[in-house]
PDB file of N, CA and C in Angstrom:
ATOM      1  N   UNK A   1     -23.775  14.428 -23.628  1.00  0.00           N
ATOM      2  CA  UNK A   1     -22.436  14.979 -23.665  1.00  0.00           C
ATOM      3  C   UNK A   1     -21.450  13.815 -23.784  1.00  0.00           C
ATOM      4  N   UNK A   2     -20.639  13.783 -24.268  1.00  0.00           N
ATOM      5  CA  UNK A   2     -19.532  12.787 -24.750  1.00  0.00           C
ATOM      6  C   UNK A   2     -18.118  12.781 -23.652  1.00  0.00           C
ATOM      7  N   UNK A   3     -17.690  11.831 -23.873  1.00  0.00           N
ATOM      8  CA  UNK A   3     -16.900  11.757 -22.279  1.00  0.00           C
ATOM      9  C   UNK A   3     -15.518  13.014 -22.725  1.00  0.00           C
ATOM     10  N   UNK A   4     -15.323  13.113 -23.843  1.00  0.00           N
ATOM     11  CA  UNK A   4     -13.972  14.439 -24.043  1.00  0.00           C
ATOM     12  C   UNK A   4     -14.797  15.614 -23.473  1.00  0.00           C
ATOM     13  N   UNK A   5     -16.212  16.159 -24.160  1.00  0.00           N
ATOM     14  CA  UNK A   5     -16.429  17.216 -23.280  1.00  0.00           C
ATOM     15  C   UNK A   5     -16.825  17.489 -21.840  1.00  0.00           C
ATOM     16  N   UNK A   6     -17.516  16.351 -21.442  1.00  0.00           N
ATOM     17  CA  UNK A   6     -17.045  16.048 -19.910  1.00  0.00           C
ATOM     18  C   UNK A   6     -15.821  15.932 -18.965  1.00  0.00           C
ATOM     19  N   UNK A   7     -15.134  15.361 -19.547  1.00  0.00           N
ATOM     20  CA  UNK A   7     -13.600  15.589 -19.002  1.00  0.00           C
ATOM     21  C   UNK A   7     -13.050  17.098 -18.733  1.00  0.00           C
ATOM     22  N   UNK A   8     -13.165  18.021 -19.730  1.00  0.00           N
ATOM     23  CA  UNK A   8     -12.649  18.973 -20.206  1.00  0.00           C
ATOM     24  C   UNK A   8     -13.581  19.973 -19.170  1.00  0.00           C
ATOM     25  N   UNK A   9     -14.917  19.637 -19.380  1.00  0.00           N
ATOM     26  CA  UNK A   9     -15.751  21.005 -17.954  1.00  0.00           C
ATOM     27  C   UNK A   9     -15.350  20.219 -16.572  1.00  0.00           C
ATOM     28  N   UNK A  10     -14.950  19.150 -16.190  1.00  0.00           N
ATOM     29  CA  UNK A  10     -14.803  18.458 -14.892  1.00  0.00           C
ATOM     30  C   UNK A  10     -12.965  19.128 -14.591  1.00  0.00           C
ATOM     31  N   UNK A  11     -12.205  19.639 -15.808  1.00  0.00           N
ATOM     32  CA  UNK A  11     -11.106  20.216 -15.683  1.00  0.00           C
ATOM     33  C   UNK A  11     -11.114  21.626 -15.273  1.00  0.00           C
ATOM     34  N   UNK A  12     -12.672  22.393 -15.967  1.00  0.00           N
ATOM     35  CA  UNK A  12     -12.914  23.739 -15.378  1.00  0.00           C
ATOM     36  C   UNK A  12     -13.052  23.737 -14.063  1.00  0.00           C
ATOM     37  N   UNK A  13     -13.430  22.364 -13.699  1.00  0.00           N
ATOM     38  CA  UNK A  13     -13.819  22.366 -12.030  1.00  0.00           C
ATOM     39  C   UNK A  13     -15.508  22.350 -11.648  1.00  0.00           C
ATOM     40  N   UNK A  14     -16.284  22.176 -13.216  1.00  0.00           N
ATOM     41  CA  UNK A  14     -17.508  22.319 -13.057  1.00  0.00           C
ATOM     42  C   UNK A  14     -18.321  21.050 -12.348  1.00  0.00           C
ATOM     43  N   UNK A  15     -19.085  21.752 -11.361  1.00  0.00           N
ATOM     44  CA  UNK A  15     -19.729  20.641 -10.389  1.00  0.00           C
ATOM     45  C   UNK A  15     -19.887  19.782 -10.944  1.00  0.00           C
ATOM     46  N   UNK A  16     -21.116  19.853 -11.889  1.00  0.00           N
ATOM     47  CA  UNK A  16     -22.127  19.248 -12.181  1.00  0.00           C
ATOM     48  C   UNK A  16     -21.084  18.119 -13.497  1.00  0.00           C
ATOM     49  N   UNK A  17     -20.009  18.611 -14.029  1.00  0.00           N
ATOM     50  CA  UNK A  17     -19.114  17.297 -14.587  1.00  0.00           C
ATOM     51  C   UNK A  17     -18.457  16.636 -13.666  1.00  0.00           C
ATOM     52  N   UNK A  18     -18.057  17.123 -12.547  1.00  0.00           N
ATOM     53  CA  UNK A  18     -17.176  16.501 -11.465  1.00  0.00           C
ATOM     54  C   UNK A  18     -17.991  15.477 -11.185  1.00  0.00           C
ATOM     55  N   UNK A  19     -19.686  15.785 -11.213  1.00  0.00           N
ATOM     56  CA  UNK A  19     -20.510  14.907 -10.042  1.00  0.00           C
ATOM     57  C   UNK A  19     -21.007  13.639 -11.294  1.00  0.00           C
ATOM     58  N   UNK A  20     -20.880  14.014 -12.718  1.00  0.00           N
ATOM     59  CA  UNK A  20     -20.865  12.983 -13.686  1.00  0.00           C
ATOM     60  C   UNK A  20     -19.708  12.062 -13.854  1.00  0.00           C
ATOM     61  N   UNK A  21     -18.973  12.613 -14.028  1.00  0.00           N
ATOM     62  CA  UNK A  21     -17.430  11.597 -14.016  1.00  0.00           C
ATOM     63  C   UNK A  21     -17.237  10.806 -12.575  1.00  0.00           C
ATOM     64  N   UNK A  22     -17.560  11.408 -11.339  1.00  0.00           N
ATOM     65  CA  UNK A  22     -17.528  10.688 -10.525  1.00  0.00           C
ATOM     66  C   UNK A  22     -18.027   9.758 -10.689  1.00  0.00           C
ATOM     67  N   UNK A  23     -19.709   9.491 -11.114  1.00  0.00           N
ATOM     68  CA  UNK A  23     -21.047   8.767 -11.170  1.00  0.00           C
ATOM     69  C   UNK A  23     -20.715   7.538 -12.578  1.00  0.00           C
ATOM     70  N   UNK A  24     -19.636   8.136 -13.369  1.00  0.00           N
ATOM     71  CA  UNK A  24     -19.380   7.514 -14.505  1.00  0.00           C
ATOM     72  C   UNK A  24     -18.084   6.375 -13.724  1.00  0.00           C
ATOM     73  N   UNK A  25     -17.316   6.776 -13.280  1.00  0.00           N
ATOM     74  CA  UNK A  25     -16.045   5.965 -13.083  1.00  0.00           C
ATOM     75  C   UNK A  25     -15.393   5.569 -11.579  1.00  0.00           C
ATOM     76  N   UNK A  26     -16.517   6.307 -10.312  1.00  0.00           N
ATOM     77  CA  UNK A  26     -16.491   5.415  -9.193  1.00  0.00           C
ATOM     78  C   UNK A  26     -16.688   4.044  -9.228  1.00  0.00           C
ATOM     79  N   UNK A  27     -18.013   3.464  -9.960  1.00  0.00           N
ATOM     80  CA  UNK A  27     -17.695   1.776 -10.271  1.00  0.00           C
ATOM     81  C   UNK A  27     -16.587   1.379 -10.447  1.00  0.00           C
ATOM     82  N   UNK A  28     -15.659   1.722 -11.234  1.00  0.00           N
ATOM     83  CA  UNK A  28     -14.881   1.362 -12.409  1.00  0.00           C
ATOM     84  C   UNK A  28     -14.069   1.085 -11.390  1.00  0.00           C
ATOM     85  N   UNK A  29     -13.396   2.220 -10.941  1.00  0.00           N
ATOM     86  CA  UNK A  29     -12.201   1.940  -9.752  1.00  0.00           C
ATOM     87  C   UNK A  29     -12.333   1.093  -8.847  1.00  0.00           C
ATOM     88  N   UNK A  30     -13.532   1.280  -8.050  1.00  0.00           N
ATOM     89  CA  UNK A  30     -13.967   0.399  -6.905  1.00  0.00           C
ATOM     90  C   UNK A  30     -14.019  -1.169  -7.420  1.00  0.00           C
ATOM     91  N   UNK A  31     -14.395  -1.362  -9.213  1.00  0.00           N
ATOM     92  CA  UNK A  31     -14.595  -2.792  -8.772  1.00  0.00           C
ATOM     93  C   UNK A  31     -12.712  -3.454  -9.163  1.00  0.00           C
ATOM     94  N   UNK A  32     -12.209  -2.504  -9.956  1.00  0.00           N
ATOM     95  CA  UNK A  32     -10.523  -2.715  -9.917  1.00  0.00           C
ATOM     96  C   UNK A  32      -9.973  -3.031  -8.588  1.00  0.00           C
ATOM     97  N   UNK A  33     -10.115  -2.199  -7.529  1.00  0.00           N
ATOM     98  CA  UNK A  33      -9.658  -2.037  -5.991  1.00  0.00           C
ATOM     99  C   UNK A  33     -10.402  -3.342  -5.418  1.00  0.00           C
ATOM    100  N   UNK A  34     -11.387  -3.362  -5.483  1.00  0.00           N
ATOM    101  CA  UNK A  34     -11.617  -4.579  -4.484  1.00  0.00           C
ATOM    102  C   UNK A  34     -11.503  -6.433  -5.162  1.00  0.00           C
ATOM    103  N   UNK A  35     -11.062  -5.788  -6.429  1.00  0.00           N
ATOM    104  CA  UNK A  35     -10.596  -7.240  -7.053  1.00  0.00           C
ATOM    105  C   UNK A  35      -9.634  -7.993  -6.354  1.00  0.00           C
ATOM    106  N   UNK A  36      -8.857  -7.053  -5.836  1.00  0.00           N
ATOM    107  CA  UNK A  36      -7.280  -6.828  -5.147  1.00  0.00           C
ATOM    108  C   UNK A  36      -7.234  -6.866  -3.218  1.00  0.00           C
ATOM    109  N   UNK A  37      -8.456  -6.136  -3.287  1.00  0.00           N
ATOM    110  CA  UNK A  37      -8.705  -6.231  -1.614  1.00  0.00           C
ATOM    111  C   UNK A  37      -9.969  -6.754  -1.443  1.00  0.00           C
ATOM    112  N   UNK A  38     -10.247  -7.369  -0.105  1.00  0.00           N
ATOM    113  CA  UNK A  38     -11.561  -7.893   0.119  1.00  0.00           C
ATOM    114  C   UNK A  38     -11.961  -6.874   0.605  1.00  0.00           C
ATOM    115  N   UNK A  39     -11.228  -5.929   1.996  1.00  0.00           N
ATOM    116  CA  UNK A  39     -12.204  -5.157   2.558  1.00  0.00           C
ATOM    117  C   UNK A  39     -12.968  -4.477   2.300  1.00  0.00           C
ATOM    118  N   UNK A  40     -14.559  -3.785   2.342  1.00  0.00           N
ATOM    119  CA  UNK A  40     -14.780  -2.982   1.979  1.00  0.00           C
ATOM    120  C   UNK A  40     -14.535  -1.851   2.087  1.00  0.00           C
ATOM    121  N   UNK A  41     -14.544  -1.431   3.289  1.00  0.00           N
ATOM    122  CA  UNK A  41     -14.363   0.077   3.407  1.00  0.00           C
ATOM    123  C   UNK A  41     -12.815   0.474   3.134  1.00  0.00           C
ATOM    124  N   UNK A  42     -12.088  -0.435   3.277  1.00  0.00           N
ATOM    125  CA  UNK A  42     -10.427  -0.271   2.453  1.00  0.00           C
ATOM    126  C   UNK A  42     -11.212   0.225   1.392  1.00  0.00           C
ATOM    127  N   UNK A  43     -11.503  -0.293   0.458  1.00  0.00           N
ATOM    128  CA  UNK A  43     -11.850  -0.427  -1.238  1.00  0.00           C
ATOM    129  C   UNK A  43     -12.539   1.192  -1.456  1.00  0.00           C
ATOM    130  N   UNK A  44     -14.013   1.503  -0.699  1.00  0.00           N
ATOM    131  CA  UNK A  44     -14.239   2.810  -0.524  1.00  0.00           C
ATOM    132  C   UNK A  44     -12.869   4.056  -0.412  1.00  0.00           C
ATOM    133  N   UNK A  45     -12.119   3.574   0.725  1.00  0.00           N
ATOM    134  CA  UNK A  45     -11.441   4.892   0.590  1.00  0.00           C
ATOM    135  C   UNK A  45     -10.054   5.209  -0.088  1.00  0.00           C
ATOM    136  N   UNK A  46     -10.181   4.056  -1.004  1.00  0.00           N
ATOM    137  CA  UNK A  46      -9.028   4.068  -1.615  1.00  0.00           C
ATOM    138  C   UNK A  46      -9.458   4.760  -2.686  1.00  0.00           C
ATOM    139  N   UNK A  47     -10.926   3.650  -3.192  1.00  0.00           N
ATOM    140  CA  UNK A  47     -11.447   4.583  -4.545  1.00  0.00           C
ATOM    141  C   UNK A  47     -11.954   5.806  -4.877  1.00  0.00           C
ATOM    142  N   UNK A  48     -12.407   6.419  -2.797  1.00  0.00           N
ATOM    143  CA  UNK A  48     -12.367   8.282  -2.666  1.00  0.00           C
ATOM    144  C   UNK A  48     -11.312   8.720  -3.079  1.00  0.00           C
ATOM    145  N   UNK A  49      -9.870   8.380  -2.592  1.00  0.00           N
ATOM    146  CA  UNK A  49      -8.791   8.856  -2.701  1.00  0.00           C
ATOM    147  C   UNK A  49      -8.306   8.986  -4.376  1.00  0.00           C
ATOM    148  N   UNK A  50      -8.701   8.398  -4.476  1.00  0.00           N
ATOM    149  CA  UNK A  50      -8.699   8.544  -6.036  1.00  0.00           C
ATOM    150  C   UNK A  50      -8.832   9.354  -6.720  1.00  0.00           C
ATOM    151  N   UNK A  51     -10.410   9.926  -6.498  1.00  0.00           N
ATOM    152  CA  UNK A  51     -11.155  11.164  -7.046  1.00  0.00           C
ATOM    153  C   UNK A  51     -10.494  12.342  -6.279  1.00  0.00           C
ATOM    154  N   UNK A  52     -10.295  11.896  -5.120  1.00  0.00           N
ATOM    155  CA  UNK A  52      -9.628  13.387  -4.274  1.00  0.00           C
ATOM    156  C   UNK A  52      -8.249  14.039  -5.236  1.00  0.00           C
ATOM    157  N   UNK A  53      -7.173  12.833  -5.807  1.00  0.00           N
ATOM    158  CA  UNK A  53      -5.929  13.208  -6.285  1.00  0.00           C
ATOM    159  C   UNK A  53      -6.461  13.398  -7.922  1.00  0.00           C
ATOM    160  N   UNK A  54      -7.741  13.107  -8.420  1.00  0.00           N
ATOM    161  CA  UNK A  54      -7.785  13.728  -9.376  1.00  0.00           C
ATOM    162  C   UNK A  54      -8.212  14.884  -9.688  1.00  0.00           C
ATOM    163  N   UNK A  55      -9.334  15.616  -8.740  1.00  0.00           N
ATOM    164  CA  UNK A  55      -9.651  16.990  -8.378  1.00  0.00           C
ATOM    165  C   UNK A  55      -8.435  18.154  -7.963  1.00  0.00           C
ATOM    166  N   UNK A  56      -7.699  17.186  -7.281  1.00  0.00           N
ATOM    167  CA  UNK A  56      -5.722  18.091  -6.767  1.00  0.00           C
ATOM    168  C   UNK A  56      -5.324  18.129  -8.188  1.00  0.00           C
ATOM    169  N   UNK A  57      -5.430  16.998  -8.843  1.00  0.00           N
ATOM    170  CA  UNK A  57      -4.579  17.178 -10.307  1.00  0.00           C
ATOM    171  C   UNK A  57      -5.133  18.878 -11.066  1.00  0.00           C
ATOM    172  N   UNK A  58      -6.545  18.365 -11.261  1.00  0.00           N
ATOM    173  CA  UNK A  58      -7.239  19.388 -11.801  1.00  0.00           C
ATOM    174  C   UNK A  58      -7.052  20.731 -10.862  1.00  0.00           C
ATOM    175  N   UNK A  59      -6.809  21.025  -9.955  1.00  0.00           N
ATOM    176  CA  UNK A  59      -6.760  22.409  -9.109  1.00  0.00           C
ATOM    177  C   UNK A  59      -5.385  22.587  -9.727  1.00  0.00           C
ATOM    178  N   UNK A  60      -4.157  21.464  -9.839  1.00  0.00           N
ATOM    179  CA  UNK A  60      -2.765  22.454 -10.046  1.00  0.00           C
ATOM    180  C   UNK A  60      -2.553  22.724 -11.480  1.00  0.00           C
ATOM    181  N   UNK A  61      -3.426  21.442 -12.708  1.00  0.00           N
ATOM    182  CA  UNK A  61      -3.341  22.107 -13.678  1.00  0.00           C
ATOM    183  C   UNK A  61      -1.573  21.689 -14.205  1.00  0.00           C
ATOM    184  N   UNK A  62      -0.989  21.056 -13.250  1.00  0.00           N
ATOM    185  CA  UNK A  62      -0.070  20.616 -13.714  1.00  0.00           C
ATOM    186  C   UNK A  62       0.234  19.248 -14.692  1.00  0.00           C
ATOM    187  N   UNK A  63      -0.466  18.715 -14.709  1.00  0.00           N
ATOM    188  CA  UNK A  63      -0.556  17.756 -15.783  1.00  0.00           C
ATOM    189  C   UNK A  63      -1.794  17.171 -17.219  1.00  0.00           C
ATOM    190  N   UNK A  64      -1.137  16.595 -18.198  1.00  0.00           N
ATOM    191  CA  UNK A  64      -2.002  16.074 -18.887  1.00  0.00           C
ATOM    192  C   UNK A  64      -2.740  14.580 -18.352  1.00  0.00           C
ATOM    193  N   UNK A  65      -4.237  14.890 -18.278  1.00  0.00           N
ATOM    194  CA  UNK A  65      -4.471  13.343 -18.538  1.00  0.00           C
ATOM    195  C   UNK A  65      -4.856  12.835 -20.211  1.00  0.00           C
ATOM    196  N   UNK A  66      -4.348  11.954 -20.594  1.00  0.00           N
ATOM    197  CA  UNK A  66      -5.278  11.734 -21.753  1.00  0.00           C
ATOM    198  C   UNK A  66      -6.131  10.363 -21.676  1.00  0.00           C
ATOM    199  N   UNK A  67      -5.837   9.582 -20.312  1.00  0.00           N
ATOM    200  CA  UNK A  67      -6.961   8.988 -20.268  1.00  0.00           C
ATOM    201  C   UNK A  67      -7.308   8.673 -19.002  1.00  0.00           C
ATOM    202  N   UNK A  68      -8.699   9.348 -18.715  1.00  0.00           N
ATOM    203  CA  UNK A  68      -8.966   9.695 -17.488  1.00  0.00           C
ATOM    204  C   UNK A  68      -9.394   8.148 -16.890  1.00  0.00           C
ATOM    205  N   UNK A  69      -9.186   7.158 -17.122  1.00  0.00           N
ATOM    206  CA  UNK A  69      -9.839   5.803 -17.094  1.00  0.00           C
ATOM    207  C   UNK A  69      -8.492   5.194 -16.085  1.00  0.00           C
ATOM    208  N   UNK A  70      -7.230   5.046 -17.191  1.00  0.00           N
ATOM    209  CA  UNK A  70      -6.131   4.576 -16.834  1.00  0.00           C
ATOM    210  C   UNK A  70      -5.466   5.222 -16.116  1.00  0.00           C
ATOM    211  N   UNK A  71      -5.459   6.563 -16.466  1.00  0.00           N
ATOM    212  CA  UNK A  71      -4.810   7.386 -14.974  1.00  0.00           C
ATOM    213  C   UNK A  71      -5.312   6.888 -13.216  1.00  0.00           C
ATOM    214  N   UNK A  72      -6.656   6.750 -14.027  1.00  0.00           N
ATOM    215  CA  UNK A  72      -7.187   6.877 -12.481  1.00  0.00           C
ATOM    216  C   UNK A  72      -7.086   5.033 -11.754  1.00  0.00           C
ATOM    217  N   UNK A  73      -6.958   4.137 -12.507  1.00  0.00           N
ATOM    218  CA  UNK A  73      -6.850   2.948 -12.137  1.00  0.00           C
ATOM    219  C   UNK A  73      -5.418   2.880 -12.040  1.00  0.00           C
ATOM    220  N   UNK A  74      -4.693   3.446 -12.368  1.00  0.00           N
ATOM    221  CA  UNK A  74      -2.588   3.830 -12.485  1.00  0.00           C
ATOM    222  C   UNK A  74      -2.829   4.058 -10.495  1.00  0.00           C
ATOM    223  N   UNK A  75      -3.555   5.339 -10.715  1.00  0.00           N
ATOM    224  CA  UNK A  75      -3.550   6.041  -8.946  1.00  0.00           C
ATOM    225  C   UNK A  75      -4.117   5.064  -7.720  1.00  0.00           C
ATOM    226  N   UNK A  76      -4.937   4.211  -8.289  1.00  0.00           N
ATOM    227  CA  UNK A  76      -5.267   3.059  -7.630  1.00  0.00           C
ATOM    228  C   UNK A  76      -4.246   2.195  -7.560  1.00  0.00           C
ATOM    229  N   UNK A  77      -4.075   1.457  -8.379  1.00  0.00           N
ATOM    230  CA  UNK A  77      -2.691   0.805  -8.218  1.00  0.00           C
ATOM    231  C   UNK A  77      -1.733   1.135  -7.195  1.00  0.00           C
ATOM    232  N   UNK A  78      -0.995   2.436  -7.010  1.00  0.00           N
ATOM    233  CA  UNK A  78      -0.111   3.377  -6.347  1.00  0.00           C
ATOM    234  C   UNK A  78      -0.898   3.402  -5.056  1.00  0.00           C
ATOM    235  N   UNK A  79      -1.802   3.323  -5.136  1.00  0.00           N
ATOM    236  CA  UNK A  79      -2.272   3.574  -3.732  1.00  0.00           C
ATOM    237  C   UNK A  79      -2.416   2.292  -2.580  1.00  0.00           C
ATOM    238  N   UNK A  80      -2.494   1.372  -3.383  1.00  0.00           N
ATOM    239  CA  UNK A  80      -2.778  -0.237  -2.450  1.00  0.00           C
ATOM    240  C   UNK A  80      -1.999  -0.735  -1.854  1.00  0.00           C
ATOM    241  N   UNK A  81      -0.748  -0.220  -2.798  1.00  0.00           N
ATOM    242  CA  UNK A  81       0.358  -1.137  -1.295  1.00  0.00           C
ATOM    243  C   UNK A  81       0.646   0.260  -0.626  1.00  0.00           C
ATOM    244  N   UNK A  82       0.385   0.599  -0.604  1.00  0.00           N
ATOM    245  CA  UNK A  82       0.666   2.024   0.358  1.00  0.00           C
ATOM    246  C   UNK A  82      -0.159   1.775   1.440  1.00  0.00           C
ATOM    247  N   UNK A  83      -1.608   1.604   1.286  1.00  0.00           N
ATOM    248  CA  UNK A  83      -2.338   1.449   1.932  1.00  0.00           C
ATOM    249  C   UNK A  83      -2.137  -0.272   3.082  1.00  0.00           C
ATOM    250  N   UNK A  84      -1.554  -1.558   2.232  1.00  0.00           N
ATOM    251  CA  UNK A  84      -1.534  -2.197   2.506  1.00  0.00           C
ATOM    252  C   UNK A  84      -0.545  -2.281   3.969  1.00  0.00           C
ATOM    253  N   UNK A  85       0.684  -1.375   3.511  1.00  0.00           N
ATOM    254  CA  UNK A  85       1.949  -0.955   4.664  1.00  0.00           C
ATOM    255  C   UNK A  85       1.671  -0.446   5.974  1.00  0.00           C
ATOM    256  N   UNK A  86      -0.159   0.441   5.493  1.00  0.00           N
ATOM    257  CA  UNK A  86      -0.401   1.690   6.666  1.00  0.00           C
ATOM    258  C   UNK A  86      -0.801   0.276   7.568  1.00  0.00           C
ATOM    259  N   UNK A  87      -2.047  -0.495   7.256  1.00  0.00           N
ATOM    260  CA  UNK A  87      -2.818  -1.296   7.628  1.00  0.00           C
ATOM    261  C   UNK A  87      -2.296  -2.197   8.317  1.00  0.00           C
ATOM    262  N   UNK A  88      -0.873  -2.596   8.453  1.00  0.00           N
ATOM    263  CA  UNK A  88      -0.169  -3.871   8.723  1.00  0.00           C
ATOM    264  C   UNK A  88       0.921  -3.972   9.645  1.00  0.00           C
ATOM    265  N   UNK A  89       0.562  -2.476  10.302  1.00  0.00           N
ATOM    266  CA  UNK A  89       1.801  -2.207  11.276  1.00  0.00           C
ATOM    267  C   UNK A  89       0.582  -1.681  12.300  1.00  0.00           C
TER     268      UNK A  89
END
């Protein structure tokens, strides 16, 4: 299956693409995130959080992705100093 029609059943909400795209682009994020952070388990739940706000995306249906790569390293980004603020107080 090719990553457009994967994208597109992981938008139906179908497990079994959710559990491919995860398997495809958890590396991806995680090794972006911990380029940036040493911790690990920071790096883990940033790069869960990730998949969590892209599954919310997909439940509201309110937006386009057209690239599920950069969106999701965009949401990483957004998420680190956020995270960095929680961590430091």
């Amino acid at each position: 299956m090719d990553l457009d029609e994967l994208f597109k059943q992981a938008q139906r909400l179908d497990p079994q693409a959710l559990g491919q795209l995860h398997d495809l682009f958890y590396p991806v994020v995680y090794k972006y995130v911990s380029f940036r952070l040493q911790d690990q388990q920071i790096c883990e739940d940033i790069s869960s959080e990730v998949f969590v706000r892209l599954l919310d995306t997909f439940h509201r249906r309110d937006r386009m992705i057209k690239d599920v790569r950069a969106w999701m390293i965009g949401i990483a980004s957004n998420i680190i100093p956020l995270r960095a603020l929680l961590t430091s107080h």
